[in-house]
Protein backbone atom coordinates (compact mmCIF):
# COMPACT_ATOMS: atom_id res chain seq x y z
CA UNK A 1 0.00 0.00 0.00
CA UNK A 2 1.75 3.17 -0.86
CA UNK A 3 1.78 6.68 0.92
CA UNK A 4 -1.04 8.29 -0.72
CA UNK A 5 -3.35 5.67 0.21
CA UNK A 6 -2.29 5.45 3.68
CA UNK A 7 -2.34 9.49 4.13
CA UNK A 8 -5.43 9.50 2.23
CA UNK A 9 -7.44 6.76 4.06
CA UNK A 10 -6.15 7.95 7.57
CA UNK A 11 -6.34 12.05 6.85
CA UNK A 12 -2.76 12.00 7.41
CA UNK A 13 0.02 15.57 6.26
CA UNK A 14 1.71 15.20 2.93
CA UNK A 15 4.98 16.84 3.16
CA UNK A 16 7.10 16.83 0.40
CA UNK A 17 10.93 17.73 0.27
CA UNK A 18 13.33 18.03 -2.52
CA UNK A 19 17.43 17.32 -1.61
CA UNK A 20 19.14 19.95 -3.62
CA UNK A 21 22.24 18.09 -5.89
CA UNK A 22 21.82 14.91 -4.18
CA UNK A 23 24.12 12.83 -6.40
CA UNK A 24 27.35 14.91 -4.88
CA UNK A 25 26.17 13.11 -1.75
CA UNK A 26 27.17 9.97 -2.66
CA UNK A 27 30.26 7.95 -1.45
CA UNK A 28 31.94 5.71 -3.69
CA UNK A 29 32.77 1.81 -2.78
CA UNK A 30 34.33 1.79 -5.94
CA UNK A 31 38.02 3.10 -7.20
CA UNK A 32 37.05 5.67 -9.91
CA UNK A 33 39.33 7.54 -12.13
CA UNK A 34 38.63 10.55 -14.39
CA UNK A 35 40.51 12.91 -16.94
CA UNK A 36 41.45 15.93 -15.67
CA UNK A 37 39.05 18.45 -15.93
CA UNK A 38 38.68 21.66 -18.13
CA UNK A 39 40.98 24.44 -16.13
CA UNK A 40 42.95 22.35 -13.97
CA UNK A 41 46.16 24.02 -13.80
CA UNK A 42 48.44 20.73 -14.43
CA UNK A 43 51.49 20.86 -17.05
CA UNK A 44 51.33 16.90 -16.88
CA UNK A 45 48.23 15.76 -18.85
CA UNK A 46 48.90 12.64 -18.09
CA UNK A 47 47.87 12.79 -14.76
CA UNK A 48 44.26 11.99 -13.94
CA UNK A 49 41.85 12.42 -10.89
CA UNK A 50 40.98 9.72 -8.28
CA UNK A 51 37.25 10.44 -7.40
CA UNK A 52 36.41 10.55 -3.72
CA UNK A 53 33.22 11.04 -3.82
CA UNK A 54 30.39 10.71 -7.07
CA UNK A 55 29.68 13.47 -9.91
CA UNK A 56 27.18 13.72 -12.22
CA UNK A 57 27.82 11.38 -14.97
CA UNK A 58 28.44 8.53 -13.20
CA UNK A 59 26.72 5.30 -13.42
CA UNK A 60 27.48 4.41 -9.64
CA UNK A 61 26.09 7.89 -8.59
CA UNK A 62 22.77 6.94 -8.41
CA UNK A 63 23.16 3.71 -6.30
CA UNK A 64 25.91 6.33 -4.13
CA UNK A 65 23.22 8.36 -3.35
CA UNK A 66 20.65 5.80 -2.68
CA UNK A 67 22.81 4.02 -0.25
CA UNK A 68 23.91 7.41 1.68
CA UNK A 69 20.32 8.26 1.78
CA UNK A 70 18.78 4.48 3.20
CA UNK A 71 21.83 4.20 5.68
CA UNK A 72 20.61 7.89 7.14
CA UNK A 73 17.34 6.92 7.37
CA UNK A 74 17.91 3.68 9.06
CA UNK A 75 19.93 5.62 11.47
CA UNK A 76 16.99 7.49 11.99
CA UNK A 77 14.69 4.39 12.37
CA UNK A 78 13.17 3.78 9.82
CA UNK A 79 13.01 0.01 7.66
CA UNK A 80 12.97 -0.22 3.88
CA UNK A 81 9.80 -2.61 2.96
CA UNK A 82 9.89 -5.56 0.94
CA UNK A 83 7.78 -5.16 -1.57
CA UNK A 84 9.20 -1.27 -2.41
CA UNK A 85 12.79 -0.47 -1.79
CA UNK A 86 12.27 3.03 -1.81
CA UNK A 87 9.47 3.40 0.83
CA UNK A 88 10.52 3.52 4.68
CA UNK A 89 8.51 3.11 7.51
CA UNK A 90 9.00 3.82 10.90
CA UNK A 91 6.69 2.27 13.41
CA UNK A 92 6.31 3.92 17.26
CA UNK A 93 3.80 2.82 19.80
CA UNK A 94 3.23 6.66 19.65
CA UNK A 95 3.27 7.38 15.82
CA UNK A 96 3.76 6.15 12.61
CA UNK A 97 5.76 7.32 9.19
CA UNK A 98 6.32 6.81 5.98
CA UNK A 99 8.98 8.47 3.41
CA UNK A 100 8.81 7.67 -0.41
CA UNK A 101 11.75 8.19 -2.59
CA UNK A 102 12.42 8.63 -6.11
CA UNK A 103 15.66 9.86 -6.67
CA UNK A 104 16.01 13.46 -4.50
CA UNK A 105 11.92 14.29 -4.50
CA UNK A 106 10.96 12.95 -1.42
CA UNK A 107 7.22 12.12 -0.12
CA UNK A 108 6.73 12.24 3.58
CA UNK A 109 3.53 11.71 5.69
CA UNK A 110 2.19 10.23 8.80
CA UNK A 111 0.50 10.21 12.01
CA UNK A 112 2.07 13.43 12.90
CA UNK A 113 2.98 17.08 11.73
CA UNK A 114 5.34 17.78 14.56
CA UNK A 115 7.12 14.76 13.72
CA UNK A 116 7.02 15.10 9.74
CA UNK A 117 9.13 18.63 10.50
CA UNK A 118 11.57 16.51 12.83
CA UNK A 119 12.34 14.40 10.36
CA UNK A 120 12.77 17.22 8.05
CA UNK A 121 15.51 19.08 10.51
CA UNK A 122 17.30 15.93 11.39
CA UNK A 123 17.39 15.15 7.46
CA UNK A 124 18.77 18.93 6.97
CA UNK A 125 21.40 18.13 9.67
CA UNK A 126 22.84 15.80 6.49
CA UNK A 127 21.27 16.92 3.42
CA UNK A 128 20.86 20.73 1.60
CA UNK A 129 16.70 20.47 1.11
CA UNK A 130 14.12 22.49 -0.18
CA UNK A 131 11.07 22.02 1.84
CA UNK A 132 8.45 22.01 -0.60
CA UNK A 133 5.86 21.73 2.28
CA UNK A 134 2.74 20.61 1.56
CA UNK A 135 2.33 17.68 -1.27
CA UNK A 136 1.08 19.41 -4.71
CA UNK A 137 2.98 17.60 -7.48
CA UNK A 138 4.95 14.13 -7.73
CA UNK A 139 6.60 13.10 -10.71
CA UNK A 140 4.29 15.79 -12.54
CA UNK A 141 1.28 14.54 -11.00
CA UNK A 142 -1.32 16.80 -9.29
CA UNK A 143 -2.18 15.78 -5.91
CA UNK A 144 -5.25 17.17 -3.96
């Protein structure tokens, strides 16, 4: 059952968030080397760069970003579900939440508004976010 059901059905807040450049987030597992870029100031041009962390361009910058962005929000609580690896839930004898991701737009609801904008400053504690507030589009979908 995904999040608009659940925040539909139970009259729960949408909160939506956006993670500004979230691929330079991601860490790489992997050795990576690049040319050197335009305007490094290197006479040998045979050097090259050893990537520390991902670019743009990358195909291991998506899965970088992914996996920074699951580990903080198991750190925070919260369980990836089977059947959807980009939904979390966090279950509390006090509250309940739910955070859908596809790739840096971010859907967030639950039982409470007070701890929707928690979530939101701990994620800012890690992340540079827009917070985009209440849910009007998804994936250029109007929601109501």
């Amino acid at each position: 059952m995904h999040n608009a059901h659940w925040a539909g059905s139970n009259n729960w807040p949408v909160h939506q968030i956006d993670i500004n450049n979230a691929f330079l987030y991601g860490d790489l597992k992997e050795t990576v080397f690049m040319l050197q870029p335009p305007g490094l100031e290197s006479a040998n041009y045979s050097l090259v760069c050893k990537l520390n962390k991902a670019i743009y361009g990358l195909k291991q910058t998506p899965r970088s970003w992914f996996h920074k962005l699951s580990a903080t929000l198991s750190s925070l609580g919260f369980s990836s579900t089977k059947s959807d690896s980009s939904l979390f839930v966090k279950f509390h004898k006090t509250h309940t939440m739910m955070v859908l991701i596809y790739v840096d737009d971010i859907i967030i609801t639950g039982t409470s508004t007070s701890n929707i904008q928690a979530l939101i400053s701990c994620l800012r504690q890690h992340f540079a976010l827009k917070d985009m507030y209440r849910l009007h589009y998804f994936l250029g979908i109007e929601a109501s």
